[in-house]
PDB file of N, CA and C in Angstrom:
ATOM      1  N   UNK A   1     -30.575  -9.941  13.179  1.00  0.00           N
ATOM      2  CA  UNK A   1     -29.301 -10.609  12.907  1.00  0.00           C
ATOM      3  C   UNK A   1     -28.705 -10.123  11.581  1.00  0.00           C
ATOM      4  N   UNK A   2     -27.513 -10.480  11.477  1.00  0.00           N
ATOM      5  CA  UNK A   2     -27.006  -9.856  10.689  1.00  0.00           C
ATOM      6  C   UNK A   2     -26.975 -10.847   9.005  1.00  0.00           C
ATOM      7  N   UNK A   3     -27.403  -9.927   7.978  1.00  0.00           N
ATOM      8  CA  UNK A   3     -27.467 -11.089   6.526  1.00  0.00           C
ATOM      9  C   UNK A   3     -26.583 -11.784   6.676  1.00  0.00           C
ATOM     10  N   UNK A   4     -26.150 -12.706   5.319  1.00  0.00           N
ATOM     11  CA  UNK A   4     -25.004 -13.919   5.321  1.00  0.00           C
ATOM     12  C   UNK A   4     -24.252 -12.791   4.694  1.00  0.00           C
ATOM     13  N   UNK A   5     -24.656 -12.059   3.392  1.00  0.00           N
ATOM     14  CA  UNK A   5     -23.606 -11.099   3.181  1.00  0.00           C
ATOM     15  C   UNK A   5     -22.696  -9.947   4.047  1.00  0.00           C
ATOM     16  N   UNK A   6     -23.402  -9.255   5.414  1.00  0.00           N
ATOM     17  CA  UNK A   6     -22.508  -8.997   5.817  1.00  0.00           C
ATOM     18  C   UNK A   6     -21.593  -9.828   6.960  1.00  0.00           C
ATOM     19  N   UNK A   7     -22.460 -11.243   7.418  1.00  0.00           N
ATOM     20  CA  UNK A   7     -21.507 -12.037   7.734  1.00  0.00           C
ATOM     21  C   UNK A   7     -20.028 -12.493   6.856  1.00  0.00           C
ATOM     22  N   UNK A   8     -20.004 -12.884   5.730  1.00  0.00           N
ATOM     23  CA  UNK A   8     -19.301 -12.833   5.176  1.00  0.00           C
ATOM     24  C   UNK A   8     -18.081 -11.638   4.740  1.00  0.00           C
ATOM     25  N   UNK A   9     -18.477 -10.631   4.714  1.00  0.00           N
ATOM     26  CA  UNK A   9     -17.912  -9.252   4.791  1.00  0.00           C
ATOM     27  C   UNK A   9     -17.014  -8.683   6.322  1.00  0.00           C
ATOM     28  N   UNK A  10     -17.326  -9.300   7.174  1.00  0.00           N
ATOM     29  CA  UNK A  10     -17.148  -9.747   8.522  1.00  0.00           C
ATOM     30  C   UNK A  10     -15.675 -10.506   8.658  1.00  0.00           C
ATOM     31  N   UNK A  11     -16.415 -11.551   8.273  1.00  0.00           N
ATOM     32  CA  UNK A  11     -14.916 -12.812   7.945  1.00  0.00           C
ATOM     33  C   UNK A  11     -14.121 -11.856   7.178  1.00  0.00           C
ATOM     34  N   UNK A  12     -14.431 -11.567   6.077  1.00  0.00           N
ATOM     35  CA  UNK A  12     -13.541 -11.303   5.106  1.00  0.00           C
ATOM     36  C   UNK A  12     -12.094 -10.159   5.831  1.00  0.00           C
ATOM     37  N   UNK A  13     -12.794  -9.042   6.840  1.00  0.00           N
ATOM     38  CA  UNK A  13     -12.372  -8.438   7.091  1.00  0.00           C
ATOM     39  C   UNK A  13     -11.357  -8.608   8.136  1.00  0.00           C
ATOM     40  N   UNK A  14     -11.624  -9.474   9.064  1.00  0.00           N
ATOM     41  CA  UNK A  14     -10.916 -10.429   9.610  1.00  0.00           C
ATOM     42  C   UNK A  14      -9.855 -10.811   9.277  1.00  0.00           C
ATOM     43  N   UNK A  15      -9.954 -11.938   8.010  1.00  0.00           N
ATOM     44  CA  UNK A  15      -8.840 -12.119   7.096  1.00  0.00           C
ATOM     45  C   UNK A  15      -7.575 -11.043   7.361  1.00  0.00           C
ATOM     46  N   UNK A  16      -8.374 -10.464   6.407  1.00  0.00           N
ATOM     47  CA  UNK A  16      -7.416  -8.744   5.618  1.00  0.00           C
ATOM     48  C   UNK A  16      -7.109  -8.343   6.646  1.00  0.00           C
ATOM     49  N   UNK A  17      -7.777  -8.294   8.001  1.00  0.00           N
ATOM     50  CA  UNK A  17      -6.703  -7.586   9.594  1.00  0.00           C
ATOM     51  C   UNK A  17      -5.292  -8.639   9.676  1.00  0.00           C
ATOM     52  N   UNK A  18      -6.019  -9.966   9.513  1.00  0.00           N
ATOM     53  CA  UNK A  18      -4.565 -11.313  10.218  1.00  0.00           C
ATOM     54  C   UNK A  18      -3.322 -10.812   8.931  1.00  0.00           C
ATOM     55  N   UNK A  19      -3.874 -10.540   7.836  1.00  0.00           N
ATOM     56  CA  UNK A  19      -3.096 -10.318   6.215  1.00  0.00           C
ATOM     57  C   UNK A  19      -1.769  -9.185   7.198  1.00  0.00           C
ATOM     58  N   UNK A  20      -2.668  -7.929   7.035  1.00  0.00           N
ATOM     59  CA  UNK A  20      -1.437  -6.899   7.715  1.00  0.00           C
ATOM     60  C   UNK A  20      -1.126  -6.939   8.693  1.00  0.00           C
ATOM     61  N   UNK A  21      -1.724  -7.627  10.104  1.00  0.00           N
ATOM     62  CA  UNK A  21      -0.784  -8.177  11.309  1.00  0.00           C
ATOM     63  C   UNK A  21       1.040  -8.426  11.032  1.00  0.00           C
ATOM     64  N   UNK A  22       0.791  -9.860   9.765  1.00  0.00           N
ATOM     65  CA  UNK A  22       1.562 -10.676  10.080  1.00  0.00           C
ATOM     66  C   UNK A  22       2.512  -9.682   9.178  1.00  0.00           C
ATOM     67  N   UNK A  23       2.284  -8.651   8.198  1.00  0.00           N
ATOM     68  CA  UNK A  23       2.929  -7.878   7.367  1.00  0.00           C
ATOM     69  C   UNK A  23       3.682  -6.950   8.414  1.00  0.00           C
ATOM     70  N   UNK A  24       2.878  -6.313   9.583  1.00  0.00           N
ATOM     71  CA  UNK A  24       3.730  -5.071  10.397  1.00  0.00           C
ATOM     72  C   UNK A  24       4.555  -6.000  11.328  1.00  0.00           C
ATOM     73  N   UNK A  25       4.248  -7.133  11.771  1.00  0.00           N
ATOM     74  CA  UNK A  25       5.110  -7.793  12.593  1.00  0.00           C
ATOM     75  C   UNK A  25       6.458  -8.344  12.316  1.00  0.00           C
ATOM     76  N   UNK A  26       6.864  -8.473  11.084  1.00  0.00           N
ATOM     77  CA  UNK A  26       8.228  -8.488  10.153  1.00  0.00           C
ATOM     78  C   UNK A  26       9.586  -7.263  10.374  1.00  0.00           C
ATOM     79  N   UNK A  27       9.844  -7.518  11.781  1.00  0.00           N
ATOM     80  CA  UNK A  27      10.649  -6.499  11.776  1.00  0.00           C
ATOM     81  C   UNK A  27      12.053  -6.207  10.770  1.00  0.00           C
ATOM     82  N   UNK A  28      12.145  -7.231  10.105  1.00  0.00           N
ATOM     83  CA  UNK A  28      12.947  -6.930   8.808  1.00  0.00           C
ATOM     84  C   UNK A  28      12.906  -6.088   8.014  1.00  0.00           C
ATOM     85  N   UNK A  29      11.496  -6.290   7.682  1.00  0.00           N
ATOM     86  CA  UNK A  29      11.487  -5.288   6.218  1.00  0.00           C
ATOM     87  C   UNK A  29      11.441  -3.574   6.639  1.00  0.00           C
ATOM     88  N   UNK A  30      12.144  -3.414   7.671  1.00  0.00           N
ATOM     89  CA  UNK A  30      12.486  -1.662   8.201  1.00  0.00           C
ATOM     90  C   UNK A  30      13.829  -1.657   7.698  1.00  0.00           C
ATOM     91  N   UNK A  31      14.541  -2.675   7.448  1.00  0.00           N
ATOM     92  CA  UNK A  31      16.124  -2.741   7.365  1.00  0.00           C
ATOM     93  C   UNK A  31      16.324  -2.032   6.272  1.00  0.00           C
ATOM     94  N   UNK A  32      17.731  -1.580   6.158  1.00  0.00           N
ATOM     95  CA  UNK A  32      17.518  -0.308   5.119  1.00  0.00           C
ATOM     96  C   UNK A  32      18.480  -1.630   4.270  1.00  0.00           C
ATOM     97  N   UNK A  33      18.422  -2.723   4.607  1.00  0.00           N
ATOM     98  CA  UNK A  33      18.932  -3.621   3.211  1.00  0.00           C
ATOM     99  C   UNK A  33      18.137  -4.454   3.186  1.00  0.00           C
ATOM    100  N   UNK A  34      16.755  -4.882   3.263  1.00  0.00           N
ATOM    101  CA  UNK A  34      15.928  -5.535   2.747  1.00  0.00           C
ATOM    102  C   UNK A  34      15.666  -5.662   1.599  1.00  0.00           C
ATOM    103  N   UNK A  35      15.333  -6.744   0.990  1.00  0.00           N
ATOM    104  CA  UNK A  35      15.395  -6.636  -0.385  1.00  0.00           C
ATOM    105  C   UNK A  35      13.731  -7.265  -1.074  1.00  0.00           C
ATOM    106  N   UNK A  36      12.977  -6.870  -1.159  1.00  0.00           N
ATOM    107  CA  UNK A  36      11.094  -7.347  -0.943  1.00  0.00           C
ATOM    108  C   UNK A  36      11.490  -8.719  -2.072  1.00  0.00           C
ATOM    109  N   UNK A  37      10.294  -9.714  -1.771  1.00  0.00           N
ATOM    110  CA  UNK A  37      10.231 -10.670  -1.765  1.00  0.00           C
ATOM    111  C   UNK A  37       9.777 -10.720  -3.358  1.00  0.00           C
ATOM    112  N   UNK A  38       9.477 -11.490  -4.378  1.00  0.00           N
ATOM    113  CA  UNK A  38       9.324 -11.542  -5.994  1.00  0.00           C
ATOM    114  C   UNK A  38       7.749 -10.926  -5.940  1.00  0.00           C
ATOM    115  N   UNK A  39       6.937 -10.825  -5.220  1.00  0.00           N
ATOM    116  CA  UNK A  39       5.528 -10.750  -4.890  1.00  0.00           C
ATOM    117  C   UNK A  39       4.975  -9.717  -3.755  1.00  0.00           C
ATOM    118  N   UNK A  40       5.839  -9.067  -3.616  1.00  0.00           N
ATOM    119  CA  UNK A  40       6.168  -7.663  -2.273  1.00  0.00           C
ATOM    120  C   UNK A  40       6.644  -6.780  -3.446  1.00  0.00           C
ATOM    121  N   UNK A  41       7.300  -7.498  -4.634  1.00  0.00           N
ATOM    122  CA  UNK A  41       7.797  -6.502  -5.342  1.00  0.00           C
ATOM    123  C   UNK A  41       7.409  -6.015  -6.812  1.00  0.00           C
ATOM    124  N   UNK A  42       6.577  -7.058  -6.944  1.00  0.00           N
ATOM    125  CA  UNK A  42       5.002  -7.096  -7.691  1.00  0.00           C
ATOM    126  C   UNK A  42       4.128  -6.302  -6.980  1.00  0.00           C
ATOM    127  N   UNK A  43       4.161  -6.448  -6.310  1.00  0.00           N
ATOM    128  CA  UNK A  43       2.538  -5.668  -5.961  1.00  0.00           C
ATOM    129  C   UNK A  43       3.013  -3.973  -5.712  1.00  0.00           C
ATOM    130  N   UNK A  44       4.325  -3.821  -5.816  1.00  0.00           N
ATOM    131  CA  UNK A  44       4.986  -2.277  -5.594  1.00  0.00           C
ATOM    132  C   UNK A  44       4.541  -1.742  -7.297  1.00  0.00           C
ATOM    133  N   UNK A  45       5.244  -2.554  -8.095  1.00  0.00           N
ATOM    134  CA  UNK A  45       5.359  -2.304  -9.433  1.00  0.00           C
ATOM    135  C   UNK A  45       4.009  -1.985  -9.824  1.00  0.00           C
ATOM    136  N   UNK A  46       2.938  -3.011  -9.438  1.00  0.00           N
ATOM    137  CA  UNK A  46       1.312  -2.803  -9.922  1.00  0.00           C
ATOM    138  C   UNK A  46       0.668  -1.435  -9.411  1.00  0.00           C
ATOM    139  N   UNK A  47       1.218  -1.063  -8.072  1.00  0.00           N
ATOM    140  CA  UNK A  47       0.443   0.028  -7.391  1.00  0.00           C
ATOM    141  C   UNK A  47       1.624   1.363  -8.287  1.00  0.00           C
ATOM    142  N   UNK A  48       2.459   1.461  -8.287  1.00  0.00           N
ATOM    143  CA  UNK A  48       3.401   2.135  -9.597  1.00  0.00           C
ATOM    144  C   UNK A  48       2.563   2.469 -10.295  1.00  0.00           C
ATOM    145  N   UNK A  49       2.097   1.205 -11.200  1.00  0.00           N
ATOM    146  CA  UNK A  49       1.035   1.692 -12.560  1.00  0.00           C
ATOM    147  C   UNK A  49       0.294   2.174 -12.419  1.00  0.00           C
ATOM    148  N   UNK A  50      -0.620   1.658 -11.424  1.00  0.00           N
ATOM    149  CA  UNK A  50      -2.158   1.880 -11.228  1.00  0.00           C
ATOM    150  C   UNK A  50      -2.019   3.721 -10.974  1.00  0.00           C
ATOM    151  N   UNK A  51      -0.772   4.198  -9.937  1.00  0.00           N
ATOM    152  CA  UNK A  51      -0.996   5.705  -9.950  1.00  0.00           C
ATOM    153  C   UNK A  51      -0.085   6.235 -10.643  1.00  0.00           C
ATOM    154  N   UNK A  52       0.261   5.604 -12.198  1.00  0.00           N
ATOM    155  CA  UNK A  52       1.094   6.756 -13.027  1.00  0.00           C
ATOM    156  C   UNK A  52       2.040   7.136 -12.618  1.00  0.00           C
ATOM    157  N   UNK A  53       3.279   6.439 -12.097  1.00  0.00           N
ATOM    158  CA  UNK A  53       4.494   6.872 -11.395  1.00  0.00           C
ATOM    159  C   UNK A  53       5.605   7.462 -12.600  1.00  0.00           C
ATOM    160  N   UNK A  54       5.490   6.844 -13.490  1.00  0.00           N
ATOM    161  CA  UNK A  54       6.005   6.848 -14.442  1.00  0.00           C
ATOM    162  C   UNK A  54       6.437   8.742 -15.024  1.00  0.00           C
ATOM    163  N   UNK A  55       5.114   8.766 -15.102  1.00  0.00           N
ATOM    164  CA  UNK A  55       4.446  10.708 -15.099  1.00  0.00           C
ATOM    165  C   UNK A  55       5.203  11.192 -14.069  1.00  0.00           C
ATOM    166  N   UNK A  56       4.879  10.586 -12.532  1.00  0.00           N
ATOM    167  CA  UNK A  56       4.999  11.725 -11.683  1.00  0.00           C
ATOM    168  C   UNK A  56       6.456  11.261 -11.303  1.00  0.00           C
ATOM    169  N   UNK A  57       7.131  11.047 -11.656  1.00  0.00           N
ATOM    170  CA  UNK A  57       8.394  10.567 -11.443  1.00  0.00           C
ATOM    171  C   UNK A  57       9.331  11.632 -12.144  1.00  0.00           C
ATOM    172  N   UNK A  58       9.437  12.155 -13.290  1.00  0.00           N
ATOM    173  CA  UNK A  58       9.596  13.055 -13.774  1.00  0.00           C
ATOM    174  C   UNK A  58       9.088  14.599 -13.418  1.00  0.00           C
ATOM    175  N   UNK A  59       7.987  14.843 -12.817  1.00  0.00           N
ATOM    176  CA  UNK A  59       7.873  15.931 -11.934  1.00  0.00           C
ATOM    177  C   UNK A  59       8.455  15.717 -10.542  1.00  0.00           C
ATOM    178  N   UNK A  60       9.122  14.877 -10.122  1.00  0.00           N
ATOM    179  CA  UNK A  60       9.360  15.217  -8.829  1.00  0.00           C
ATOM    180  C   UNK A  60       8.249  14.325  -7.543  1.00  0.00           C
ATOM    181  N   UNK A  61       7.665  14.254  -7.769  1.00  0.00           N
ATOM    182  CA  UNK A  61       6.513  13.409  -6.867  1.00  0.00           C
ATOM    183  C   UNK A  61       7.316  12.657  -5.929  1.00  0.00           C
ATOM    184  N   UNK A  62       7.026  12.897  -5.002  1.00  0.00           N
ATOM    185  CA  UNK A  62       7.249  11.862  -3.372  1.00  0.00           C
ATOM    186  C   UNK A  62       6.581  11.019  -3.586  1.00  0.00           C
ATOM    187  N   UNK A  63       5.687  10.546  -4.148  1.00  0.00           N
ATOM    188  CA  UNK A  63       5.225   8.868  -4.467  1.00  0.00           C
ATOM    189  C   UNK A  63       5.571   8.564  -5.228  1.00  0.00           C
ATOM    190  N   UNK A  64       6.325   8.837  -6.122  1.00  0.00           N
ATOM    191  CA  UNK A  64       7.147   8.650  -7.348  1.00  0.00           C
ATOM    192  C   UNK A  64       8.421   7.881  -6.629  1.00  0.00           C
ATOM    193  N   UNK A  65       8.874   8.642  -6.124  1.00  0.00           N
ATOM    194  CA  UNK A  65      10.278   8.634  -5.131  1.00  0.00           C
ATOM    195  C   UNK A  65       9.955   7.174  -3.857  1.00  0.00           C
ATOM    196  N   UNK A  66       9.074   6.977  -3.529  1.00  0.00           N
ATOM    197  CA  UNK A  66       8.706   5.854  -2.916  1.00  0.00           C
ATOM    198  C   UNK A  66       8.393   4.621  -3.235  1.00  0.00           C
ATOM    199  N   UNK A  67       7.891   4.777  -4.365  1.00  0.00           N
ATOM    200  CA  UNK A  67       7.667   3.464  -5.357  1.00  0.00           C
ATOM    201  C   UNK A  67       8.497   2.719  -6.451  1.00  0.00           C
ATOM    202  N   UNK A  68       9.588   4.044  -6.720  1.00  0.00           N
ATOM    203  CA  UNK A  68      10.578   3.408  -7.646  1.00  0.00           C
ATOM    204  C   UNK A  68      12.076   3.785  -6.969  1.00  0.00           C
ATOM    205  N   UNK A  69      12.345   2.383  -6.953  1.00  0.00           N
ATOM    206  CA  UNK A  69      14.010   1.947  -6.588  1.00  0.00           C
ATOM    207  C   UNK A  69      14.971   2.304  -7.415  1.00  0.00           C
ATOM    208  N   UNK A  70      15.753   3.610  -6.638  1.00  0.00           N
ATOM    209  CA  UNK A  70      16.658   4.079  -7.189  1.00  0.00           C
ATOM    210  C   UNK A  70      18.276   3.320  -7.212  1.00  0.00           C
ATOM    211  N   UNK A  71      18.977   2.634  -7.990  1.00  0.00           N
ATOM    212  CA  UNK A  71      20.136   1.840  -7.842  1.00  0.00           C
ATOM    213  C   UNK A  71      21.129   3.039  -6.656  1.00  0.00           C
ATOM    214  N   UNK A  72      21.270   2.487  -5.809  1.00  0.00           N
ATOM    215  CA  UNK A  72      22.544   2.788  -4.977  1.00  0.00           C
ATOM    216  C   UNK A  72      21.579   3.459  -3.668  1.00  0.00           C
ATOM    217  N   UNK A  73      20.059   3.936  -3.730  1.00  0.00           N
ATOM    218  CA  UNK A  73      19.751   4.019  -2.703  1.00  0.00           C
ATOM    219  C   UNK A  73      19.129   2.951  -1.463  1.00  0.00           C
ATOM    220  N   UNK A  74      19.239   3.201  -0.608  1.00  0.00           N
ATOM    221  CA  UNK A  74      19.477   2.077   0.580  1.00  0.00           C
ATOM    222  C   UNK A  74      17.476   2.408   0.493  1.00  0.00           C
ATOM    223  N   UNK A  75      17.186   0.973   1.326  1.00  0.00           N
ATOM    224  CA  UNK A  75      15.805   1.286   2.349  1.00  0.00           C
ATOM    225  C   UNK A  75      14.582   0.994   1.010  1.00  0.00           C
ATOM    226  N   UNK A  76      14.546  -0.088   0.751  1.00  0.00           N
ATOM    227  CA  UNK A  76      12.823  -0.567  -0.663  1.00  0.00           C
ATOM    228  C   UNK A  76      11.980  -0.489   0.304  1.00  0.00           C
ATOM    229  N   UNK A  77      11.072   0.002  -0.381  1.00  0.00           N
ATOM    230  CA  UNK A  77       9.034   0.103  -0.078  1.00  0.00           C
ATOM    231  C   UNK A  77       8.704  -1.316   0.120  1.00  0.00           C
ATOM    232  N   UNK A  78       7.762  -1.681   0.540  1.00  0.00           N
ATOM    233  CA  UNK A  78       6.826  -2.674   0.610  1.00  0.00           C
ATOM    234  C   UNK A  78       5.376  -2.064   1.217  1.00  0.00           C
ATOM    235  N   UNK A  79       4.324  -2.623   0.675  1.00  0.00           N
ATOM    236  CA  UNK A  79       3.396  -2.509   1.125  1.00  0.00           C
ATOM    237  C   UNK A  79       2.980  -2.933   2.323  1.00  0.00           C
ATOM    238  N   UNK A  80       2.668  -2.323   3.894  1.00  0.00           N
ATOM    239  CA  UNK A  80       2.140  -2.857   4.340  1.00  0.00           C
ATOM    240  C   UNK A  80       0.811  -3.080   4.882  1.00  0.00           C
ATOM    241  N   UNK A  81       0.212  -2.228   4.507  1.00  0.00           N
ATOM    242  CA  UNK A  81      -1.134  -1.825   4.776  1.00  0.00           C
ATOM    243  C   UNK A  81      -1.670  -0.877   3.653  1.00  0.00           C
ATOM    244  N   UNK A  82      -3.088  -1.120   3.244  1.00  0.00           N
ATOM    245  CA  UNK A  82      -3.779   0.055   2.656  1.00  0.00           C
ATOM    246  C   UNK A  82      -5.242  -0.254   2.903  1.00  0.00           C
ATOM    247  N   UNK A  83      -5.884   0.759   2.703  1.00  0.00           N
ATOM    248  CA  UNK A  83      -7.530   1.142   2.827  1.00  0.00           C
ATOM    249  C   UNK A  83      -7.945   2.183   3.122  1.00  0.00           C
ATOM    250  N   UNK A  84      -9.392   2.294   3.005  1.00  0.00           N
ATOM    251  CA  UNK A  84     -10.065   3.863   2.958  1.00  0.00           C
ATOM    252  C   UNK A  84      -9.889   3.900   4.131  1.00  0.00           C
ATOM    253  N   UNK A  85      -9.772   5.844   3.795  1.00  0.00           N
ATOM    254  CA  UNK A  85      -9.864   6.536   5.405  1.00  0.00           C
ATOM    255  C   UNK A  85     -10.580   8.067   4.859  1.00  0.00           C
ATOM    256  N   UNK A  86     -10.575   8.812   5.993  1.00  0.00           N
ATOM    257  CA  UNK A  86     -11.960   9.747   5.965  1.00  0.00           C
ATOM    258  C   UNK A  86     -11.041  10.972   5.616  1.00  0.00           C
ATOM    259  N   UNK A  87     -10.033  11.876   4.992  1.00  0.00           N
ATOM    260  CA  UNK A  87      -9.797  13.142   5.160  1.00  0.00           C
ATOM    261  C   UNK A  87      -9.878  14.362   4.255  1.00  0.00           C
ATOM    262  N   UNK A  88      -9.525  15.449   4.986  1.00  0.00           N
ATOM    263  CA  UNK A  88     -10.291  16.709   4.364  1.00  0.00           C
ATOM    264  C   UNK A  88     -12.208  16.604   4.023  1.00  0.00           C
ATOM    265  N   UNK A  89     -12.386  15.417   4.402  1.00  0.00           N
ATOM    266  CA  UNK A  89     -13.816  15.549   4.233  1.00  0.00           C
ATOM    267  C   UNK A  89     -13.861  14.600   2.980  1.00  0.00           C
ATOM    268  N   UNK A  90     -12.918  14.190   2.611  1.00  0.00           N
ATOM    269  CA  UNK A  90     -13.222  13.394   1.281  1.00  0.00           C
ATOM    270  C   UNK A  90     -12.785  11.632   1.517  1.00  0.00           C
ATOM    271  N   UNK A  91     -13.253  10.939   0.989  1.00  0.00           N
ATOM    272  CA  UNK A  91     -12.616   9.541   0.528  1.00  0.00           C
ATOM    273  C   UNK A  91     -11.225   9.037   0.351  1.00  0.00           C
ATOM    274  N   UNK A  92     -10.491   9.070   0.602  1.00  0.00           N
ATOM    275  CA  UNK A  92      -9.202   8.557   0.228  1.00  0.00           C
ATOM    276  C   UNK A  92      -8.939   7.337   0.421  1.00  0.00           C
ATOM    277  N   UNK A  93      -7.556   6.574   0.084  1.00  0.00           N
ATOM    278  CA  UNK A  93      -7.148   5.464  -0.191  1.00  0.00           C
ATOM    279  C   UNK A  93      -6.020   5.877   1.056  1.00  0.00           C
ATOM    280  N   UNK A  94      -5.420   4.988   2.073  1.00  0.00           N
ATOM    281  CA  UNK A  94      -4.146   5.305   2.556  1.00  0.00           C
ATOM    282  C   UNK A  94      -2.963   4.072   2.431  1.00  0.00           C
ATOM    283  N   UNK A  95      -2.133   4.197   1.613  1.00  0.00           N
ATOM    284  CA  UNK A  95      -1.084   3.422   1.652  1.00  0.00           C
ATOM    285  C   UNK A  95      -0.284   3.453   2.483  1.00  0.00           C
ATOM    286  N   UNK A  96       0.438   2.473   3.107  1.00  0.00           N
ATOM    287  CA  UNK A  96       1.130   2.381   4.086  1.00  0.00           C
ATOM    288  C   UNK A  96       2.684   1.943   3.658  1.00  0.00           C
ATOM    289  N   UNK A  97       3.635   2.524   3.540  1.00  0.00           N
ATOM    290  CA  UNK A  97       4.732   1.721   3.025  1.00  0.00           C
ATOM    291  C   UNK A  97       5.589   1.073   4.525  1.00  0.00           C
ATOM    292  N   UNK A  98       6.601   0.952   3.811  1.00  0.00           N
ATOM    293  CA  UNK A  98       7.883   0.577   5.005  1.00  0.00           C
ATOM    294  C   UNK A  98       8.533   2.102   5.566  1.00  0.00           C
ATOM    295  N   UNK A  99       8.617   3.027   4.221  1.00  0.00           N
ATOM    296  CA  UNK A  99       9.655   4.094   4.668  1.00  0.00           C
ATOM    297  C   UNK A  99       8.593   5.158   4.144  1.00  0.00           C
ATOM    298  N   UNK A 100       7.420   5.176   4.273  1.00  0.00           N
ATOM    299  CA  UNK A 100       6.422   6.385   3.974  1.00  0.00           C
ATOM    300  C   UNK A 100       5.351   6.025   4.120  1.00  0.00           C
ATOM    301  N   UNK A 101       4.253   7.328   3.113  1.00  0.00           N
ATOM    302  CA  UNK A 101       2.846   6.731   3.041  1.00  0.00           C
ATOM    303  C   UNK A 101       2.690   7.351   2.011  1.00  0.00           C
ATOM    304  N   UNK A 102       1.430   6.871   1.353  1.00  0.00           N
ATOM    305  CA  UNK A 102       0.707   7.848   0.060  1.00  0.00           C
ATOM    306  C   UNK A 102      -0.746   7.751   0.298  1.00  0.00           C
ATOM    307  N   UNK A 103      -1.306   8.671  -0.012  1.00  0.00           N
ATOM    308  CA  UNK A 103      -2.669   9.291   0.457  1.00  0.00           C
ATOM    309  C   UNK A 103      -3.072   9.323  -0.820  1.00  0.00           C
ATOM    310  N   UNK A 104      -3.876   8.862  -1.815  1.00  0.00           N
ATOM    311  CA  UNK A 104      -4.982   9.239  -2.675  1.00  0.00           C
ATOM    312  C   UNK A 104      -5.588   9.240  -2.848  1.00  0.00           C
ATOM    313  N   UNK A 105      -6.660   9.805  -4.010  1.00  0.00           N
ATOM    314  CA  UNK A 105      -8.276  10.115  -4.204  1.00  0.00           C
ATOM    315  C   UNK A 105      -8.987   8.881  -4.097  1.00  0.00           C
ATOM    316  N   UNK A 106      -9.278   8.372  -3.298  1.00  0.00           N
ATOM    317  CA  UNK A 106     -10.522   6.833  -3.303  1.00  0.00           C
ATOM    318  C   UNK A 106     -11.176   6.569  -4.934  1.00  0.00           C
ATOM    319  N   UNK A 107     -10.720   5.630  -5.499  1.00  0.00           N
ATOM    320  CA  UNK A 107     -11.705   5.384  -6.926  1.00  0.00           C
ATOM    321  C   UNK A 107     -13.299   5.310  -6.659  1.00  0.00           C
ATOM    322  N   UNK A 108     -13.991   5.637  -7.716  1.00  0.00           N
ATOM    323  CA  UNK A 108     -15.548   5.248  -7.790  1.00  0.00           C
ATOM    324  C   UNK A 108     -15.545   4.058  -7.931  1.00  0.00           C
ATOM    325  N   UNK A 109     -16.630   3.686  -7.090  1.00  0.00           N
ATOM    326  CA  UNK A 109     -17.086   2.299  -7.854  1.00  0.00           C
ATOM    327  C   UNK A 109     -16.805   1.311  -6.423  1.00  0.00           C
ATOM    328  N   UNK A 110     -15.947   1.747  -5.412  1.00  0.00           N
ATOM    329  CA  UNK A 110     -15.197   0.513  -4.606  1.00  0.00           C
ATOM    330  C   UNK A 110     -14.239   0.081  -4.974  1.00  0.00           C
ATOM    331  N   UNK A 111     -13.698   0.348  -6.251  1.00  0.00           N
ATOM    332  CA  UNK A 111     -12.701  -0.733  -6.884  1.00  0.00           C
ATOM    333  C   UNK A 111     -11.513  -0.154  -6.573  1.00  0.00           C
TER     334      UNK A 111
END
């Protein structure tokens, strides 16, 4: 049988599936005038930091360009999905937006 820890890990995952269900089922937020919610638009800004948009925003970066809202352009990001996935043979992270995706290096650690 299975420990309580990965029972719990189980549930948990569960959860986090019903979490992005109810996120892709929002056929709104495709609208190219949606406007993300105070906390849709927090969690854009945090994932911003966390990959240095700031930097790559100034080179040109397509995740740069996805994460920061340009005044007068139509169509905001929201998160709707992210987690590891397997490519080139390596670890990655896959973000899921509304109007893209971003693919990066998986952190050490799990975190």
């Amino acid at each position: 049988p299975p420990s309580s820890q990965q029972q719990e890990r189980d549930i948990q995952e569960l959860v986090d599936d019903e979490k992005w269900k109810k996120r892709l089922a929002r056929d709104e937020v495709f609208s190219k005038y949606y406007r993300p919610s105070p906390s849709e638009q927090k969690e854009i800004d945090v994932l911003a930091s966390q990959l240095n948009v700031s930097s790559m925003f100034q080179s040109g970066s397509t995740a740069a360009g996805l994460l920061k809202h340009e005044e007068g352009k139509q169509g905001r990001n929201i998160v709707l999905k992210r987690g590891p996935v397997r490519y080139g043979g390596e670890n990655k992270e896959l973000i899921l937006l509304t109007h893209g995706f971003i693919l990066v290096k998986a952190r050490q650690g799990g975190g």
